[in-house]
N, C-alpha and C. Protein backbone atom coordinates (compact mmCIF):
# COMPACT_ATOMS: atom_id res chain seq x y z
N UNK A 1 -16.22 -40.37 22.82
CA UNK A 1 -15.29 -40.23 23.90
C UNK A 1 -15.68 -39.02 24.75
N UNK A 2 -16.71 -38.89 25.48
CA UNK A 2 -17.07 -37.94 26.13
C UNK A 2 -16.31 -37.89 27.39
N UNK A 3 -16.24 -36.38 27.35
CA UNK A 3 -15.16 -36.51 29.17
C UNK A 3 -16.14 -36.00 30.18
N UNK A 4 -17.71 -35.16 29.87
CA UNK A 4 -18.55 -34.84 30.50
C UNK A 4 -18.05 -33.55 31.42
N UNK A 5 -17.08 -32.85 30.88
CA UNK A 5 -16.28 -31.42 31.30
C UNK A 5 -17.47 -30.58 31.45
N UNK A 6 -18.16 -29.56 32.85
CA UNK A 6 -18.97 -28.54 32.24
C UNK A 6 -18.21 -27.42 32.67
N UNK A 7 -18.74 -26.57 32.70
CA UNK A 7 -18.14 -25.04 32.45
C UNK A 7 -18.02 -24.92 34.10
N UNK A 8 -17.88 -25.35 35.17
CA UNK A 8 -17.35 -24.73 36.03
C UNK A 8 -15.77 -25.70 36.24
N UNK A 9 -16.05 -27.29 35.93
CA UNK A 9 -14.82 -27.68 35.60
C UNK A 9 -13.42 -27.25 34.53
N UNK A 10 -14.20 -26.63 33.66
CA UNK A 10 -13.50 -25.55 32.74
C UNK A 10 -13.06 -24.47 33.18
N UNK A 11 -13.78 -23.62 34.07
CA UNK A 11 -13.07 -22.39 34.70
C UNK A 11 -11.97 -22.83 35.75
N UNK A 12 -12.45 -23.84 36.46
CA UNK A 12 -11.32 -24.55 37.78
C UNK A 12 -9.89 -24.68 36.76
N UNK A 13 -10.05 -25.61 36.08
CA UNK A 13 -8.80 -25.83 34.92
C UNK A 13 -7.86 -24.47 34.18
N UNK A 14 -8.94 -23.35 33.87
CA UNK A 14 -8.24 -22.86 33.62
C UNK A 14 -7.77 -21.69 34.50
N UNK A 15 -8.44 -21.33 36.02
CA UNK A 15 -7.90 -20.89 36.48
C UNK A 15 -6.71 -21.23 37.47
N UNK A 16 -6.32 -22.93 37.26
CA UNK A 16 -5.18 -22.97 37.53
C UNK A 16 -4.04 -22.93 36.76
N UNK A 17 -4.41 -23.25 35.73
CA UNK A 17 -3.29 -22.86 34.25
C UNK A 17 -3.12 -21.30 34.42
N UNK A 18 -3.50 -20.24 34.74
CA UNK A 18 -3.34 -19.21 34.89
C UNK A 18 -2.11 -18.95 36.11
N UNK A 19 -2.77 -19.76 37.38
CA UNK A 19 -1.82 -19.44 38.44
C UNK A 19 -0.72 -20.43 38.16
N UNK A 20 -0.58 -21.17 37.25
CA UNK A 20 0.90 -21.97 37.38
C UNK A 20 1.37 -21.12 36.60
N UNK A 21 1.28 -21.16 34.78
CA UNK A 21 1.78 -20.33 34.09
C UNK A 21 2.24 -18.44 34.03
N UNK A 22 0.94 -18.57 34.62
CA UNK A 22 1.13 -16.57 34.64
C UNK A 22 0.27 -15.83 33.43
N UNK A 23 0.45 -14.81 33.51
CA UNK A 23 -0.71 -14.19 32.25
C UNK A 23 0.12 -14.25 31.35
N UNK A 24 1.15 -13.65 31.25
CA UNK A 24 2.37 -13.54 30.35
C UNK A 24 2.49 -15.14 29.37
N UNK A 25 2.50 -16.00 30.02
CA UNK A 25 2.94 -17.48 29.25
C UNK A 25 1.61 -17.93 28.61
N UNK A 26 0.53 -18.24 29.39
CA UNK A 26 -0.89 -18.73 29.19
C UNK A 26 -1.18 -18.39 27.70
N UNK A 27 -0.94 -17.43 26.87
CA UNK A 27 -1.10 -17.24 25.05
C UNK A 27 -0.31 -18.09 24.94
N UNK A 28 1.30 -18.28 25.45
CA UNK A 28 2.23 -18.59 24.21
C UNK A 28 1.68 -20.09 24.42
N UNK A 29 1.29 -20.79 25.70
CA UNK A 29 1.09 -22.27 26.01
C UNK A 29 0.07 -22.39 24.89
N UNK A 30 -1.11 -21.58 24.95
CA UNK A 30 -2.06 -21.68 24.46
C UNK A 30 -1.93 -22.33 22.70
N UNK A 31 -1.20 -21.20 22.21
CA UNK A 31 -1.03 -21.40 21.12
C UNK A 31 -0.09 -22.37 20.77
N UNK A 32 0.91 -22.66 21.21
CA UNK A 32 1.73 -23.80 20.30
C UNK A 32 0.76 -25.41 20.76
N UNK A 33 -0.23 -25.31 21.99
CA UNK A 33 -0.86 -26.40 21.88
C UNK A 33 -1.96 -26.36 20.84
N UNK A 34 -2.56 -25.40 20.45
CA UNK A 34 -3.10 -25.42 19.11
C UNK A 34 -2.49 -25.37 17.92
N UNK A 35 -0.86 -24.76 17.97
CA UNK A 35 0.25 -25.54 16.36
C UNK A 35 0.29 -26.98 16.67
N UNK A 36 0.24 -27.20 17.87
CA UNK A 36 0.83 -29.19 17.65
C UNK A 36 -0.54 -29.98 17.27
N UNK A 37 -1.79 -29.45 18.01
CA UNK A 37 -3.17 -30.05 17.52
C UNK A 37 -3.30 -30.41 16.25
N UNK A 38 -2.98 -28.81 15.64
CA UNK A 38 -3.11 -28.94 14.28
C UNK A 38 -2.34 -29.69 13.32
N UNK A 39 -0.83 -29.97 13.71
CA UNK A 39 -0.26 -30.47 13.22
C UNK A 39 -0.17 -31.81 13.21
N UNK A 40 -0.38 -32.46 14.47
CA UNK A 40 -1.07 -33.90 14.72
C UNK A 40 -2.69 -34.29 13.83
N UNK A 41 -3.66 -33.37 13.96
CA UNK A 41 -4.52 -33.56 12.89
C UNK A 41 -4.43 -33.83 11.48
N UNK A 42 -2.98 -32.79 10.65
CA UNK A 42 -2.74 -32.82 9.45
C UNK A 42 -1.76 -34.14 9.44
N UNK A 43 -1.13 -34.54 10.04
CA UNK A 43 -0.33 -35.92 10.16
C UNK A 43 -1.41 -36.83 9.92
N UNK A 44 -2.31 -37.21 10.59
CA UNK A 44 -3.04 -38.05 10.64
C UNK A 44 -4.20 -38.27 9.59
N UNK A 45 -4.52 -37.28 8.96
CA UNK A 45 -5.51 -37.21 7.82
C UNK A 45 -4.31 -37.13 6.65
N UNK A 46 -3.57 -36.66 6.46
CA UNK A 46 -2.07 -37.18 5.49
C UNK A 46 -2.18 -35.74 4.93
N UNK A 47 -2.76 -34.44 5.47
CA UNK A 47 -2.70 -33.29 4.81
C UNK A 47 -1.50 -32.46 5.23
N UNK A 48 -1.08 -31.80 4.31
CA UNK A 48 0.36 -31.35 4.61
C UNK A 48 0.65 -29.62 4.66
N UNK A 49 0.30 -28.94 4.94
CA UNK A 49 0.54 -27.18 4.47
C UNK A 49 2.19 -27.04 3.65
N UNK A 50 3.18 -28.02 3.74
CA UNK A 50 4.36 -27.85 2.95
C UNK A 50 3.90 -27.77 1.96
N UNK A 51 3.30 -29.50 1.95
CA UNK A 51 2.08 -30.38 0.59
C UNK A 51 1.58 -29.03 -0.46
N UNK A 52 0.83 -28.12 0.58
CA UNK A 52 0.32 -27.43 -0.72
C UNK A 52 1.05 -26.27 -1.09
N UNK A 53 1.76 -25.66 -0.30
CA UNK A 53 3.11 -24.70 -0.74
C UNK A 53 3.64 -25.16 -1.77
N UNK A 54 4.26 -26.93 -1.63
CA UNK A 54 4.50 -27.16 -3.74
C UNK A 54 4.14 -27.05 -4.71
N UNK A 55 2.62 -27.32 -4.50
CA UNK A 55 1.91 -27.45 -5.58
C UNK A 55 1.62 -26.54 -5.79
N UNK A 56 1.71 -24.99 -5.03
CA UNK A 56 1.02 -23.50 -5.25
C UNK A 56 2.66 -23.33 -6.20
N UNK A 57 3.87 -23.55 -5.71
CA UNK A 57 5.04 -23.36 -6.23
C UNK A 57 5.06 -23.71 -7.58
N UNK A 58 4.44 -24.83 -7.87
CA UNK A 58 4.98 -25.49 -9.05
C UNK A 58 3.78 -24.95 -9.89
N UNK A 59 2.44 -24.61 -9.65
CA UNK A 59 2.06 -24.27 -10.53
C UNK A 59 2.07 -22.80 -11.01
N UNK A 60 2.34 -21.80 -10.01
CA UNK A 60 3.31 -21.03 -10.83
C UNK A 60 4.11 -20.36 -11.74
N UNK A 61 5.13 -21.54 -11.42
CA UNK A 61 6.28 -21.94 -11.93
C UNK A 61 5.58 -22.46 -13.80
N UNK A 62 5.27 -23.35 -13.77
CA UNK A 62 4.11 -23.57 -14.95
C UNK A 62 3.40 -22.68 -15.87
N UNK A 63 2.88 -21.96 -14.87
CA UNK A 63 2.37 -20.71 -15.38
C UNK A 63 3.09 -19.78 -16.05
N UNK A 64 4.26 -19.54 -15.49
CA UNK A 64 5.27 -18.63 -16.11
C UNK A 64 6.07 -19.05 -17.04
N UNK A 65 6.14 -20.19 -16.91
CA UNK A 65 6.54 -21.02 -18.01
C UNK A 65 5.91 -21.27 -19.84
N UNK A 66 4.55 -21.31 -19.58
CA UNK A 66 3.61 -21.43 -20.28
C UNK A 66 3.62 -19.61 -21.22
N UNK A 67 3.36 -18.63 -20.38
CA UNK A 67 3.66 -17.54 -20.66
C UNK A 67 4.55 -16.92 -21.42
N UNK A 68 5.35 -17.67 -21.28
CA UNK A 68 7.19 -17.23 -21.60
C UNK A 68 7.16 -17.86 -23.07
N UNK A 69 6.42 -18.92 -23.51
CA UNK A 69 6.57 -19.92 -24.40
C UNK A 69 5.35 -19.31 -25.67
């Protein structure tokens, strides 16, 4: 899926994202379109960052369990 973008079409683009947004906004835009990227990527490959927060939780939890015993 090539879009054939080169680097002066890249500067045009982003120097109008600059003059709509402002300097001030242009990070925050920036970044939550790279949280939703990412998060549309991990949707789609079925990977989860909650996903592994449980399993870091539960094993743990296991661990201390095991310990205790």
């Amino acid at each position: 899926m090539p879009f054939n973008v080169g680097p002066l079409e890249l500067v045009i683009v982003l120097v109008i994202a600059l003059v709509v947004l402002g300097p001030k906004r242009l990070p925050e835009v920036g970044k939550s379109i790279g949280n939703g990227m990412r998060e549309f990527k991990d949707a789609i490959s079925g990977n989860s960052k909650d996903d592994d927060d449980d399993e870091v939780t539960s094993l743990k939890a296991s661990e201390r369990a095991s310990e205790r015993a």
